[in-house]
N, C-alpha and C. Protein backbone atom coordinates (compact mmCIF):
# COMPACT_ATOMS: atom_id res chain seq x y z
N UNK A 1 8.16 23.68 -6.16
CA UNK A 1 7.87 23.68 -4.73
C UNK A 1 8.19 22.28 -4.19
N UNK A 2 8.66 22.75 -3.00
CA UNK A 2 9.46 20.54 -2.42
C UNK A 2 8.06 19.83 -2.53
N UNK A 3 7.16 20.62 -1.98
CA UNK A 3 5.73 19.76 -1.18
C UNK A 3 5.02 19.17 -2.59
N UNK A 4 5.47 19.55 -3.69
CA UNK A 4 4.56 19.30 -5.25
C UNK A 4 5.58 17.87 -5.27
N UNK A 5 6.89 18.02 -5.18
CA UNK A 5 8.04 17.19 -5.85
C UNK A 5 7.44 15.84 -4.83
N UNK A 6 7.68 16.16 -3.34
CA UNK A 6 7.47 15.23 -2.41
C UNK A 6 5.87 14.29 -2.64
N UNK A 7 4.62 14.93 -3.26
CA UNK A 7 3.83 14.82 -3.73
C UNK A 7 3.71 13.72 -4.42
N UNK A 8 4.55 14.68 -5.70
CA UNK A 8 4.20 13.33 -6.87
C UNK A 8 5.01 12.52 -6.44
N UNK A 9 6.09 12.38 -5.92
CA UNK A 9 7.45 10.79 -5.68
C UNK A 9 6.07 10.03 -4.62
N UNK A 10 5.14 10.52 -4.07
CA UNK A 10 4.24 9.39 -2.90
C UNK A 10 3.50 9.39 -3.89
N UNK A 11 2.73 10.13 -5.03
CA UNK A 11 1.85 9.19 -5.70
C UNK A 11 2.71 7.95 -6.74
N UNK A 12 3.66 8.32 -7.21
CA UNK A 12 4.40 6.85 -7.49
C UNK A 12 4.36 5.90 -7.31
N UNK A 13 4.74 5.95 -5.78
CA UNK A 13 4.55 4.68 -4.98
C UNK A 13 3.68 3.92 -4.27
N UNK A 14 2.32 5.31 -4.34
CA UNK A 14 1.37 4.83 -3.57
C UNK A 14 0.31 4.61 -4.59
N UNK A 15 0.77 4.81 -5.52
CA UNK A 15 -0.57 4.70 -6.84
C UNK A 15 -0.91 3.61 -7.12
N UNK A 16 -2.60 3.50 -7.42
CA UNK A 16 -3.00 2.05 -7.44
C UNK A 16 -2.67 1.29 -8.46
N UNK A 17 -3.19 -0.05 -8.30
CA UNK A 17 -2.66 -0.92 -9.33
C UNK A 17 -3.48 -0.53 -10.43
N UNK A 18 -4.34 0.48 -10.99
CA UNK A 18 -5.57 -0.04 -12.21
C UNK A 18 -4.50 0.32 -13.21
N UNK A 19 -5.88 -0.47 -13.88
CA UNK A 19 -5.52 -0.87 -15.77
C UNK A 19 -5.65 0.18 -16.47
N UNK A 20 -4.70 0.80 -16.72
CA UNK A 20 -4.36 1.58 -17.82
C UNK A 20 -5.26 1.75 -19.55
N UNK A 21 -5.75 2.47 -20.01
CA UNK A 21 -6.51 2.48 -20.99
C UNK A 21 -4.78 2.68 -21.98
N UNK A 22 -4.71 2.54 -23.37
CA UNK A 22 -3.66 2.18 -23.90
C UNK A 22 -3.46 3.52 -24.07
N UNK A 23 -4.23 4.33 -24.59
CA UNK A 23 -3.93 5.92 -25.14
C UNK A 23 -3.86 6.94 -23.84
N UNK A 24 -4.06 6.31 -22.89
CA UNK A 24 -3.62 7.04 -21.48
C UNK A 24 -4.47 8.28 -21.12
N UNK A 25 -4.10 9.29 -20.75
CA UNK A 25 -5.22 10.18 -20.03
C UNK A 25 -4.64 11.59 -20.25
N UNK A 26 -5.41 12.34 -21.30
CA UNK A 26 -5.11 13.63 -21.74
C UNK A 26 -5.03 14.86 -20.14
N UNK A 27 -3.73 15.61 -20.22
CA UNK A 27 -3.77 16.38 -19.04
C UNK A 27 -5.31 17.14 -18.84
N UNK A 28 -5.75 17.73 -20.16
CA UNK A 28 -6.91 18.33 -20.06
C UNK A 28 -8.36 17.76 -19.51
N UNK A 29 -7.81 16.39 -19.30
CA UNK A 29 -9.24 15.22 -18.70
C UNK A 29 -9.05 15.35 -17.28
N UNK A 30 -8.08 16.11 -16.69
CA UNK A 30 -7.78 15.43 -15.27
C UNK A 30 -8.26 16.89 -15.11
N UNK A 31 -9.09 16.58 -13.43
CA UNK A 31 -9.66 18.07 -12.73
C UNK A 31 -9.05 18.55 -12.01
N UNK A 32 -9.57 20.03 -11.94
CA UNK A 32 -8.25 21.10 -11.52
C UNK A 32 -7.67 20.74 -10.18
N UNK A 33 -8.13 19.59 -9.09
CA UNK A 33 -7.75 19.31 -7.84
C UNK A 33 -5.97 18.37 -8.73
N UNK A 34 -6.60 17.22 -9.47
CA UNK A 34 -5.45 16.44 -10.00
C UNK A 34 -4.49 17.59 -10.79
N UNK A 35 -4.97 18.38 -11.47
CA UNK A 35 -3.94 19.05 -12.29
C UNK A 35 -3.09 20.18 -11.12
N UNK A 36 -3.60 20.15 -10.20
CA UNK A 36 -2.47 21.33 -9.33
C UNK A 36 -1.86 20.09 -8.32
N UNK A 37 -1.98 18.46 -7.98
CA UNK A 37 -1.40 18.36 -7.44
C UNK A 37 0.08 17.95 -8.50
N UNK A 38 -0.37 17.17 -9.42
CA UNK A 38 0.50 16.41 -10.55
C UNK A 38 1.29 18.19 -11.49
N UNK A 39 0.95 19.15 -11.26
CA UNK A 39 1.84 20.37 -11.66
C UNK A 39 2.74 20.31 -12.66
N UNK A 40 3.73 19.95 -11.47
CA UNK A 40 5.09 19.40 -12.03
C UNK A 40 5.19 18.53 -13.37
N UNK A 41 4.31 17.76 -13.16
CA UNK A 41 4.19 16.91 -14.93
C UNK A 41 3.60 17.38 -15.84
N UNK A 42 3.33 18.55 -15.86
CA UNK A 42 2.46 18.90 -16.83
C UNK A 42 3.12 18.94 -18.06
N UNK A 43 4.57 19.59 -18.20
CA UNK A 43 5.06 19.31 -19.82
C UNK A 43 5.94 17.93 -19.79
N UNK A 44 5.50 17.09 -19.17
CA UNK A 44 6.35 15.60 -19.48
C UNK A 44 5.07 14.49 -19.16
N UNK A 45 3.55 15.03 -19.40
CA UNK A 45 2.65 14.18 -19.06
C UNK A 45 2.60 13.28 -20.14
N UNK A 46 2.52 13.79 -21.57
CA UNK A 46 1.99 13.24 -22.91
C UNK A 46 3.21 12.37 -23.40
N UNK A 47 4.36 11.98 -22.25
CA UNK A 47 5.11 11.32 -22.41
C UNK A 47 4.98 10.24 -21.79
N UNK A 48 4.96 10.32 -20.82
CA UNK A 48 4.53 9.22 -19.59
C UNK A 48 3.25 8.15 -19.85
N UNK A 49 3.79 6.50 -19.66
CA UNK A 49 2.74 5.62 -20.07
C UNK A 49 1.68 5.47 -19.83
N UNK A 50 0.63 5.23 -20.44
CA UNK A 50 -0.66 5.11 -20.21
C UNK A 50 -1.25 4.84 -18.89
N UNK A 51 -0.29 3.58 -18.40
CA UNK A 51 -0.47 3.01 -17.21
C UNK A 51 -0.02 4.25 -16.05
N UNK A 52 1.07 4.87 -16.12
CA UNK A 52 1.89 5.54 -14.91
C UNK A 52 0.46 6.77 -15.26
N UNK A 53 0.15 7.56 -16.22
CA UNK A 53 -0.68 8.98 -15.77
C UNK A 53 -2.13 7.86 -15.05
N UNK A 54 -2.60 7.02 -15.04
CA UNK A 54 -3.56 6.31 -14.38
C UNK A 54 -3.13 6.21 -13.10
N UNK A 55 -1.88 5.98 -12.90
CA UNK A 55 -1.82 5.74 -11.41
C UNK A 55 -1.55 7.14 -10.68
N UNK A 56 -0.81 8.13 -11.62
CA UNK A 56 -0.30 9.24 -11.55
C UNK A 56 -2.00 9.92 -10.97
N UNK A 57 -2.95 9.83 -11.68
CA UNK A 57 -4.21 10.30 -11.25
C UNK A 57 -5.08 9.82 -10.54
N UNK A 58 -5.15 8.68 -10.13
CA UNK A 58 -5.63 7.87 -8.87
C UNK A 58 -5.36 8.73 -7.89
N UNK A 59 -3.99 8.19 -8.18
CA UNK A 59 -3.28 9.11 -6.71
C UNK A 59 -3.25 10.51 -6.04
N UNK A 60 -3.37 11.46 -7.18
CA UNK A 60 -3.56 12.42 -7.21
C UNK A 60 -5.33 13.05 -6.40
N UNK A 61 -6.14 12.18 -7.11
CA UNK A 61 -7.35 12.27 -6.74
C UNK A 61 -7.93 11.81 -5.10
N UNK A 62 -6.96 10.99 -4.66
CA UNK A 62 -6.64 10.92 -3.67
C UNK A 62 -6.16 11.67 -2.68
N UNK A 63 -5.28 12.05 -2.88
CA UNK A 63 -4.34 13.07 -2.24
C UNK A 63 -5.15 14.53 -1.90
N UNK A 64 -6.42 14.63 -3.44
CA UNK A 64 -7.51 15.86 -3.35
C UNK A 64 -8.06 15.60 -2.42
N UNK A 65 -8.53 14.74 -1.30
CA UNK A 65 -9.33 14.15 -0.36
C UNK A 65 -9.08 13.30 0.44
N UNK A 66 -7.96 13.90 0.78
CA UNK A 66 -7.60 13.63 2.51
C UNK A 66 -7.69 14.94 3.11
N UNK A 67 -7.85 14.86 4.05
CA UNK A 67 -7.61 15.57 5.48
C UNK A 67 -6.51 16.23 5.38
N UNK A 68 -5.79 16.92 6.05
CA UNK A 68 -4.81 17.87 6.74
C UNK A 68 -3.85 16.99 7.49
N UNK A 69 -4.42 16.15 8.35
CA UNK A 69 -3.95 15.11 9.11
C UNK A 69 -3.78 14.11 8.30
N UNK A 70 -4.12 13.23 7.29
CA UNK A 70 -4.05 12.41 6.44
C UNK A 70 -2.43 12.38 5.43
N UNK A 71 -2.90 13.97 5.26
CA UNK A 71 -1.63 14.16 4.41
C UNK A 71 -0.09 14.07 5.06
N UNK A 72 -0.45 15.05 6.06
CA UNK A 72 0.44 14.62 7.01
C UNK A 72 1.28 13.08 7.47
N UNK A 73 0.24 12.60 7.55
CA UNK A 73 0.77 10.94 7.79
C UNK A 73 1.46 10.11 6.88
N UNK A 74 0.57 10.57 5.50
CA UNK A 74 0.69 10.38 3.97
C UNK A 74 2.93 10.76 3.71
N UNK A 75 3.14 11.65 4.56
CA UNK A 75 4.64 12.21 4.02
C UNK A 75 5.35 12.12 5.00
N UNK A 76 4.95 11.34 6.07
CA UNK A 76 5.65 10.92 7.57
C UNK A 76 6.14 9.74 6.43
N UNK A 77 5.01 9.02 6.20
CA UNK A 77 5.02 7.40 5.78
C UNK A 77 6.42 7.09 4.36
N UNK A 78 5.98 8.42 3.72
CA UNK A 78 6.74 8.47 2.27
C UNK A 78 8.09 8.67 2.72
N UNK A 79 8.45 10.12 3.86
CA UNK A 79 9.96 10.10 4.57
C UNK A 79 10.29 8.81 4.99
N UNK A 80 9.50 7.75 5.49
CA UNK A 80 9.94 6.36 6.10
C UNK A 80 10.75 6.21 4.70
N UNK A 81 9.64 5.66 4.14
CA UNK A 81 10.13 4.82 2.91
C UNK A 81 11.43 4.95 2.34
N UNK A 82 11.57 6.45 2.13
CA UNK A 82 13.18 6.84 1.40
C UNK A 82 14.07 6.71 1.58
N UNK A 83 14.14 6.41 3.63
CA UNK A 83 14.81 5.97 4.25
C UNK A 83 15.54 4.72 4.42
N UNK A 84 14.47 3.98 3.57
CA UNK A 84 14.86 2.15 3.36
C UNK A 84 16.27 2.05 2.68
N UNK A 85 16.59 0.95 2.73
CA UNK A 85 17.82 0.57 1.95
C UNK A 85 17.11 0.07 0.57
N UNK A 86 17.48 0.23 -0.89
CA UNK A 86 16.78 -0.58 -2.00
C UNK A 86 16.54 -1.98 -1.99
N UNK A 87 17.38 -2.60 -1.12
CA UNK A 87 17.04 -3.76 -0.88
C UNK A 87 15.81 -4.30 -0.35
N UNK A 88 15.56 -3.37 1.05
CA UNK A 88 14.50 -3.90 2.22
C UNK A 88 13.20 -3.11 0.76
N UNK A 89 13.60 -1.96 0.12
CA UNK A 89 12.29 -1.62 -0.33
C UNK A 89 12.07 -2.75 -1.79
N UNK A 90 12.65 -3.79 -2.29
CA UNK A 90 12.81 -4.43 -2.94
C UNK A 90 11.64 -5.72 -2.54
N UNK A 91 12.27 -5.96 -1.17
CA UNK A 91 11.91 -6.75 -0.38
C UNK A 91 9.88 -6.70 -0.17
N UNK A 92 9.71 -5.64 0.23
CA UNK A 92 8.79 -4.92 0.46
C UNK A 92 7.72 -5.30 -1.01
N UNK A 93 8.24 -4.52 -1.82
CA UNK A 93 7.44 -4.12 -3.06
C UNK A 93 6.98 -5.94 -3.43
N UNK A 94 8.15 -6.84 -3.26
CA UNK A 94 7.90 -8.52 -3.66
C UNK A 94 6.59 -9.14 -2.72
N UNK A 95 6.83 -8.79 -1.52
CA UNK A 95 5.82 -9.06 -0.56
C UNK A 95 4.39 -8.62 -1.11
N UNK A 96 4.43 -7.31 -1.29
CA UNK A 96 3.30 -6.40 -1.75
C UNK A 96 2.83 -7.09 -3.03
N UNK A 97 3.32 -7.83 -3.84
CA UNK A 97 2.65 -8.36 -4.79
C UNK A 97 2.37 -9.64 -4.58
N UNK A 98 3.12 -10.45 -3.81
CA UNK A 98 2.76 -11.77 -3.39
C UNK A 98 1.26 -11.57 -3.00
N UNK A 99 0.89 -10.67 -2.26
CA UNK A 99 -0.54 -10.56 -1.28
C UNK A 99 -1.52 -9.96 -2.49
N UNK A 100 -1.04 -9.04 -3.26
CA UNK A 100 -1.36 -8.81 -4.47
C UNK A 100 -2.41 -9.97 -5.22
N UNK A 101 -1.15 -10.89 -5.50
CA UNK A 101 -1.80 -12.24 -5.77
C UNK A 101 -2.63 -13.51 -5.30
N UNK A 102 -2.45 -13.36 -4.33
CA UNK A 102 -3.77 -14.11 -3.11
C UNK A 102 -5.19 -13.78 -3.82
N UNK A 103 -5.68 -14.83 -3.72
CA UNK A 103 -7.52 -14.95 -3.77
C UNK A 103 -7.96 -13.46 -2.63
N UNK A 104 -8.83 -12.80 -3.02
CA UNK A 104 -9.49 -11.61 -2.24
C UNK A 104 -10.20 -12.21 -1.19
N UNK A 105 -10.35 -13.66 -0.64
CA UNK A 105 -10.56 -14.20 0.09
C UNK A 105 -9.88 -14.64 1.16
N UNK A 106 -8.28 -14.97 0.70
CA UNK A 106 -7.21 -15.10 1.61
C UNK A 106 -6.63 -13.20 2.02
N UNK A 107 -6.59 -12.43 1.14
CA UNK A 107 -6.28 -11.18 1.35
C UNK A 107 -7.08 -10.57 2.84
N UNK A 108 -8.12 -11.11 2.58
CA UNK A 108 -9.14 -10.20 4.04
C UNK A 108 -8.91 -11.15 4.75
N UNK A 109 -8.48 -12.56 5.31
CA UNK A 109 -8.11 -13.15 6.31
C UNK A 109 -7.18 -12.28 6.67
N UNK A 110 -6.04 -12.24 6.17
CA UNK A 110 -4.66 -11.15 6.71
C UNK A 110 -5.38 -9.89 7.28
N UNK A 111 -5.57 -9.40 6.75
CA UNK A 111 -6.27 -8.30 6.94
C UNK A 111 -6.68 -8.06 8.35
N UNK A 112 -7.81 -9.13 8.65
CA UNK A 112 -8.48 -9.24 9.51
C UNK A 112 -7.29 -10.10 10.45
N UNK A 113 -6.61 -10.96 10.33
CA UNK A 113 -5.47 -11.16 11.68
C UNK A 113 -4.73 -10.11 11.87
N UNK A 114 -4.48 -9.20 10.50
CA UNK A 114 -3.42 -8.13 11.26
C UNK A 114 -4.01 -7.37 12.18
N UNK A 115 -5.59 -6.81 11.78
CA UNK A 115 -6.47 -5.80 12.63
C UNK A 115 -6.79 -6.59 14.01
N UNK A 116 -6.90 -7.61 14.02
CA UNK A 116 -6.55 -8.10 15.45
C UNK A 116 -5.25 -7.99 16.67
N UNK A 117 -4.04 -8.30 15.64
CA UNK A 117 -2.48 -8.28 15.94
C UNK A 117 -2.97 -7.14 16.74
N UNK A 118 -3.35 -5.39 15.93
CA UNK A 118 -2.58 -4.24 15.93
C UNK A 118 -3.56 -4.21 17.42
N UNK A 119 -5.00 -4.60 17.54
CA UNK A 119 -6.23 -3.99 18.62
C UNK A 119 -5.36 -4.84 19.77
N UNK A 120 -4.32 -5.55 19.94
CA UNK A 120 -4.20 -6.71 21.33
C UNK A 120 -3.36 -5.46 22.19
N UNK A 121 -3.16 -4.97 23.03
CA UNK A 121 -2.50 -4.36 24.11
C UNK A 121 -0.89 -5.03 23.77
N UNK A 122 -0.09 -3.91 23.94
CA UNK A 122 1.55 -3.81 23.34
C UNK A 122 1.99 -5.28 23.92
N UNK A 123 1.69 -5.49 25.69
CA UNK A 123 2.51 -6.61 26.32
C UNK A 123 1.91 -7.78 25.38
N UNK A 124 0.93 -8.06 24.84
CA UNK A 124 0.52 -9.56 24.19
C UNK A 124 1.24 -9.37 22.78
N UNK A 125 1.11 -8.55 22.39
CA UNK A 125 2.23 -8.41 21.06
C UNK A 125 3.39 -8.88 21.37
N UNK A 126 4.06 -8.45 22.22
CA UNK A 126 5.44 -8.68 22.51
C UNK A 126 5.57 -10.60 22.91
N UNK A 127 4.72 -10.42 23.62
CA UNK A 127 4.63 -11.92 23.89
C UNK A 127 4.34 -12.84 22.76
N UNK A 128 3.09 -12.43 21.83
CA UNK A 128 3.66 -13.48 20.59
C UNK A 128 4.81 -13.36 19.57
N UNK A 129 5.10 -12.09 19.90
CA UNK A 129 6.75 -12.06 18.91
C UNK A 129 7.90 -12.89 19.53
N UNK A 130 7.61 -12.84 20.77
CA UNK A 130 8.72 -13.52 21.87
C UNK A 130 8.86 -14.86 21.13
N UNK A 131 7.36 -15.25 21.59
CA UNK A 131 7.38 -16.94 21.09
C UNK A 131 7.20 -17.43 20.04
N UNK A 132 6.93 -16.66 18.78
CA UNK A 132 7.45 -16.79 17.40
C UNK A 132 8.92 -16.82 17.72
N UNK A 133 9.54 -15.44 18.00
CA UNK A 133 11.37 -16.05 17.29
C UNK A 133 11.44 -17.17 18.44
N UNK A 134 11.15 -17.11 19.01
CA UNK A 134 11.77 -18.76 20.01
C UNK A 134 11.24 -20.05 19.01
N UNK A 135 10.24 -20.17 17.93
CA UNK A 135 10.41 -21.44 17.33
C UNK A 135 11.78 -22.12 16.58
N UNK A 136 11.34 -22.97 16.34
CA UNK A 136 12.59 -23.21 15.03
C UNK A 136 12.00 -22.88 13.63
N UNK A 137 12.80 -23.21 12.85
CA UNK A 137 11.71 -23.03 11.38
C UNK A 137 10.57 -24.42 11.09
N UNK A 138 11.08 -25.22 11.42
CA UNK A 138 10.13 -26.24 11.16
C UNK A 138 9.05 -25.91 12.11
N UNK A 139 8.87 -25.58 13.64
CA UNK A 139 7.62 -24.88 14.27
C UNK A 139 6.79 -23.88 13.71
N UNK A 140 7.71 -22.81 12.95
CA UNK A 140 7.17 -21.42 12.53
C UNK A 140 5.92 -22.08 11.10
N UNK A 141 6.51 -22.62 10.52
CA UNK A 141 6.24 -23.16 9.38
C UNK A 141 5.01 -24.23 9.71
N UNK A 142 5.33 -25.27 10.54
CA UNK A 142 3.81 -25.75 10.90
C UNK A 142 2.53 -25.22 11.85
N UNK A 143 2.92 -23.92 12.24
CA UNK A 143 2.20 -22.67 12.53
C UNK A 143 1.30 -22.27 11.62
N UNK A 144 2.09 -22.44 10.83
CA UNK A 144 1.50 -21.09 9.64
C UNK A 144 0.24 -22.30 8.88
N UNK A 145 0.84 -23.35 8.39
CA UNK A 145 0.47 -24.64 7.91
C UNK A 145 -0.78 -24.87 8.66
N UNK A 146 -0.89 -24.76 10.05
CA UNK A 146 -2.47 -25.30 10.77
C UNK A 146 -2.87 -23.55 10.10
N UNK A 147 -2.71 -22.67 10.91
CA UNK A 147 -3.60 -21.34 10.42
C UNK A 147 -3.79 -21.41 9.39
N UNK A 148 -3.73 -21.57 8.38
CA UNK A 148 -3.92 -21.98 7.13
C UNK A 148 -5.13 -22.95 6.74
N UNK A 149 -5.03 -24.01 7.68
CA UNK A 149 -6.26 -25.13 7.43
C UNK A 149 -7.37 -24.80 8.84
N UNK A 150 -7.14 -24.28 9.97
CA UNK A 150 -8.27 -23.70 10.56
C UNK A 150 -9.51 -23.22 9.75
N UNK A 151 -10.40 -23.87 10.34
CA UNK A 151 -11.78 -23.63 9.98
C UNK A 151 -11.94 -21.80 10.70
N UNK A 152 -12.40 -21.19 9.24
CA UNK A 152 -12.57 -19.91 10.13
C UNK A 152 -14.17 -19.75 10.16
N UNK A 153 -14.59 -19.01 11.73
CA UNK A 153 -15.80 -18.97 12.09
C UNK A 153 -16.72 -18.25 11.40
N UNK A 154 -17.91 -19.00 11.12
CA UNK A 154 -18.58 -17.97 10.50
C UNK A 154 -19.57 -16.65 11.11
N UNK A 155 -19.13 -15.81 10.11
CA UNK A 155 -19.75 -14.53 10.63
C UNK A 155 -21.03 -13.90 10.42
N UNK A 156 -21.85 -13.04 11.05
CA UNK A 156 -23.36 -13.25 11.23
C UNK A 156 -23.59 -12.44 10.15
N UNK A 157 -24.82 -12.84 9.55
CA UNK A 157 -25.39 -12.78 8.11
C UNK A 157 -24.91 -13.16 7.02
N UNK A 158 -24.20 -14.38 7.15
CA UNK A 158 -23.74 -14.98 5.86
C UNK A 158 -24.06 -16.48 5.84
């Protein structure tokens, strides 16, 4: 069925990072929500690395518990992706681990500037994109350099 195939190629990519147990995860351990979405793997599971059926079932277990609408968005997002050139998704995946690697302290700063970025009304977006590409690189860069050393405010109950 496409919707099983289309399925597992988004848990691939969307599967989390965990740690893999070395002897990996017997099909018969995974519940009947994971075993009808992952289907398709069922006679090439006891092949597949320890690490990939972990992410293979994250994901899966995931996928058991979304919404209707979720999923939906879930295979809007995955059609994006396929669409990339290997390069930009190259690009992408390097980024994704750079942030990966950040202190979980610098990770929720981003976080929390992007959830700001996205809440500002379209015209102020546009306006700081404006005046970002209007820097030079040496501006962009000592931008980033003060945000970086800004004291961030503290927040109530801490």
């Amino acid at each position: 069925m496409k919707v099983r195939s289309i399925v597992a190629m988004l848990l691939l990519l969307l599967g989390g990072a965990a740690i893999a147990q070395d002897d990996g995860i017997r099909w018969q351990d995974l519940s009947d929500g994971q075993r009808e979405v992952l289907g398709k793997l069922e006679g090439s599971w006891d092949d597949l690395p320890g690490e990939r059926q972990m992410r293979l079932s994250n994901g899966a277990e995931r996928w058991a518990g979304m919404s209707v609408e979720e999923r939906a968005q879930a295979r809007d997002r995955f059609s994006s992706w396929r669409e990339l050139s290997q390069e930009r998704r190259s690009q992408i995946r390097e980024r994704a681990q750079l942030f990966r690697d950040l202190p979980p302290d610098e990770q929720k700063r981003i976080r929390d500037n992007y959830r700001k970025y996205r809440n500002m009304n379209r015209d102020r977006r546009q306006q700081l994109r404006d005046r970002y590409k209007r820097m030079t690189p040496e501006q962009r860069q000592h931008l980033r350099d003060r945000l970086q050393k800004r004291p961030r405010p503290r927040q109530k109950g801490k």
